[in-house]
C-alpha atoms as a PDB file:
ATOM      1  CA  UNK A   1     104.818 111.098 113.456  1.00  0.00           C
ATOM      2  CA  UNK A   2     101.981 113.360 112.287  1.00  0.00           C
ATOM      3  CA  UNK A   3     103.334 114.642 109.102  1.00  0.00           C
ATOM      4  CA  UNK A   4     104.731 110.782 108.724  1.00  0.00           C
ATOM      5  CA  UNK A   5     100.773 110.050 108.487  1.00  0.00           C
ATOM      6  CA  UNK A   6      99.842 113.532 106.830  1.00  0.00           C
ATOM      7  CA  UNK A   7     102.489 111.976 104.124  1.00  0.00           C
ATOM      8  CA  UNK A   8     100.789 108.442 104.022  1.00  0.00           C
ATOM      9  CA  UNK A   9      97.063 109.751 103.265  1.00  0.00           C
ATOM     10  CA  UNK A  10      98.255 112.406 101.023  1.00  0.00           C
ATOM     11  CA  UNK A  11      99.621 109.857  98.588  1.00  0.00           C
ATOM     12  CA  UNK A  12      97.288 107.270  98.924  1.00  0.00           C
ATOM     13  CA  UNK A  13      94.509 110.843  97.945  1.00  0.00           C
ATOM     14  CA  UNK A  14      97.215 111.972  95.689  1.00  0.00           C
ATOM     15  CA  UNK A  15      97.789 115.387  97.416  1.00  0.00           C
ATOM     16  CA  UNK A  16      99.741 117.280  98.211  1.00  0.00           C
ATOM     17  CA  UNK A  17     100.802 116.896 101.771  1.00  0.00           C
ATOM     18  CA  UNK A  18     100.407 120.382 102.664  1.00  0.00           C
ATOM     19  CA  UNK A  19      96.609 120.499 100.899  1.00  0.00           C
ATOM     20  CA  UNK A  20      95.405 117.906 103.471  1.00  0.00           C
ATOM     21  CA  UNK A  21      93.729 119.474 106.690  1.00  0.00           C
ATOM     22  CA  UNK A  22      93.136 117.308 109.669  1.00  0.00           C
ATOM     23  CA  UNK A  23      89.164 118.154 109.240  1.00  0.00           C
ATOM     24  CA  UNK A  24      89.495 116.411 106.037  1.00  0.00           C
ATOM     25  CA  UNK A  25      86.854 113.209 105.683  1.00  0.00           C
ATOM     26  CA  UNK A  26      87.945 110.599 103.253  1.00  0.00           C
ATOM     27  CA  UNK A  27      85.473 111.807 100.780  1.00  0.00           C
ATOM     28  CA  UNK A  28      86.509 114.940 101.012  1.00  0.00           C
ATOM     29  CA  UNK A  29      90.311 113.274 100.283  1.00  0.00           C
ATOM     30  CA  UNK A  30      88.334 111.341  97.273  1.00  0.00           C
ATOM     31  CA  UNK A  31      89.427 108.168  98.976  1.00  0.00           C
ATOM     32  CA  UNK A  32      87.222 105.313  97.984  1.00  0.00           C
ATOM     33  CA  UNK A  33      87.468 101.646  99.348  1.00  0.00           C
ATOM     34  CA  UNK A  34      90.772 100.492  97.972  1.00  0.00           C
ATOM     35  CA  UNK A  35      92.922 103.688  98.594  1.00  0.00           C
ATOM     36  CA  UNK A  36      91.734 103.750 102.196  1.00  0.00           C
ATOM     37  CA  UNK A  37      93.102  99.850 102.385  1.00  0.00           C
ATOM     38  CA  UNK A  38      96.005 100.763 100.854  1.00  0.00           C
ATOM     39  CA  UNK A  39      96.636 104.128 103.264  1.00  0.00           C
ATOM     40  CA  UNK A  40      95.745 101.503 106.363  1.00  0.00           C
ATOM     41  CA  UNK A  41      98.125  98.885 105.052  1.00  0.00           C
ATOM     42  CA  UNK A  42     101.115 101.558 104.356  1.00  0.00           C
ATOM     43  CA  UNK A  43     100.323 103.069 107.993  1.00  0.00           C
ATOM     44  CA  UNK A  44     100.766  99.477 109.202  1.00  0.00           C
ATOM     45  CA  UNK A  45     103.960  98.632 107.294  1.00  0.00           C
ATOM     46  CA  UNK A  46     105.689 102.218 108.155  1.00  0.00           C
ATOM     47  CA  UNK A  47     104.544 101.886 111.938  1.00  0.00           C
ATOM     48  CA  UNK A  48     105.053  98.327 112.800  1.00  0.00           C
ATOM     49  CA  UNK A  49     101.324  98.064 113.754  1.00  0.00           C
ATOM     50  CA  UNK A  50      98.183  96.412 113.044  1.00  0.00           C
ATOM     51  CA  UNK A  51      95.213  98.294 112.434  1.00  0.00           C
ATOM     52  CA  UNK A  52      92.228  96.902 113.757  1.00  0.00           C
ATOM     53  CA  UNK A  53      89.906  97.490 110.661  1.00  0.00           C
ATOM     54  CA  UNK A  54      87.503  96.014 108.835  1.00  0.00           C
ATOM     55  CA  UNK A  55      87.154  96.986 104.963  1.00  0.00           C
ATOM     56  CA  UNK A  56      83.681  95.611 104.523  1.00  0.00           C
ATOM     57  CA  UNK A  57      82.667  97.678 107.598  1.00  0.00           C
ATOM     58  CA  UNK A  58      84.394 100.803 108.471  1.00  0.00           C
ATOM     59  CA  UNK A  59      82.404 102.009 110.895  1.00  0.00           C
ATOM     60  CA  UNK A  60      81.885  99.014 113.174  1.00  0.00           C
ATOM     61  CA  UNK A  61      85.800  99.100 114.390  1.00  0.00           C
ATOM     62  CA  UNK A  62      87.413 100.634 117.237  1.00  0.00           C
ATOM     63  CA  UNK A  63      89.699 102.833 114.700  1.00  0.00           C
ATOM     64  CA  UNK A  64      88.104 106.158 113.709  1.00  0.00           C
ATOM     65  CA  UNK A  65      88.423 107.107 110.236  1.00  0.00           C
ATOM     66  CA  UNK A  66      86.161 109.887 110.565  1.00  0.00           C
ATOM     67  CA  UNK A  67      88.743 112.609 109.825  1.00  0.00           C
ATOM     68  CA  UNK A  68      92.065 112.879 109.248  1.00  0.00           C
ATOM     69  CA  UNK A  69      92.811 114.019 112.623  1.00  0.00           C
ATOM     70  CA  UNK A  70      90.742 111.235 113.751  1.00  0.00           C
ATOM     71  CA  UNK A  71      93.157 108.783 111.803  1.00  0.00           C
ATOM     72  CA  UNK A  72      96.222 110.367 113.346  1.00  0.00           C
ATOM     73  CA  UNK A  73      94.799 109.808 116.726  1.00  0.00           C
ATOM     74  CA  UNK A  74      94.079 106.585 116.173  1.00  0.00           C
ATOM     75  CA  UNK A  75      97.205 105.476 115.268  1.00  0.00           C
ATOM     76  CA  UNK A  76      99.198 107.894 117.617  1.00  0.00           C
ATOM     77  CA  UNK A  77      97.041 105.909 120.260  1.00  0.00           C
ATOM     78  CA  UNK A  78      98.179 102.345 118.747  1.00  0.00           C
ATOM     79  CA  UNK A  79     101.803 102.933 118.642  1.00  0.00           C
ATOM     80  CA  UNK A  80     101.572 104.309 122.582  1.00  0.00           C
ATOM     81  CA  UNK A  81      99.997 101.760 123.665  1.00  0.00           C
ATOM     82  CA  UNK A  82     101.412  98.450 122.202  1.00  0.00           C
ATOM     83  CA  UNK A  83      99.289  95.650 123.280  1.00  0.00           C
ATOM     84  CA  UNK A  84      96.232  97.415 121.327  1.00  0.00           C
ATOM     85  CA  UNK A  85      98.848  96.884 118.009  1.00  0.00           C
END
């Protein structure tokens, strides 16, 4: 499941998969706005889960998008426990 997300923000940065560490911020990825909605809606379509997240507002959500790692977490946590998706 990790390298399944590893994959997902890694195109949506266009990396290469292997060049993304999970200490990685989204800045550091050169994500702006629109690739991280489009890395949040492929992680919902390829999990069967809906992110709660707010575009406008990033930080004032209960998923973490501090870090990669923190984004794997989050969604780890979502798919374990499915009345939160």
């Amino acid at each position: 499941m990790q390298q399944e997300i590893l994959s997902i923000i890694a195109r949506e940065a266009a990396m290469d998969p292997s060049d993304v560490r999970s200490d990685m911020t989204l800045e550091e990825l050169g994500l702006d706005s629109l690739g991280l909605v489009e890395m949040i809606f492929s992680i919902e379509e390829t999990f069967g889960i809906s992110v709660p997240f707010n575009a406008n507002e990033p930080t004032q959500n209960d998923f973490d998008i501090s870090s990669v790692g923190a984004i794997v977490r989050a969604v780890e946590r979502l798919i374990s426990t499915p009345e939160l998706a």
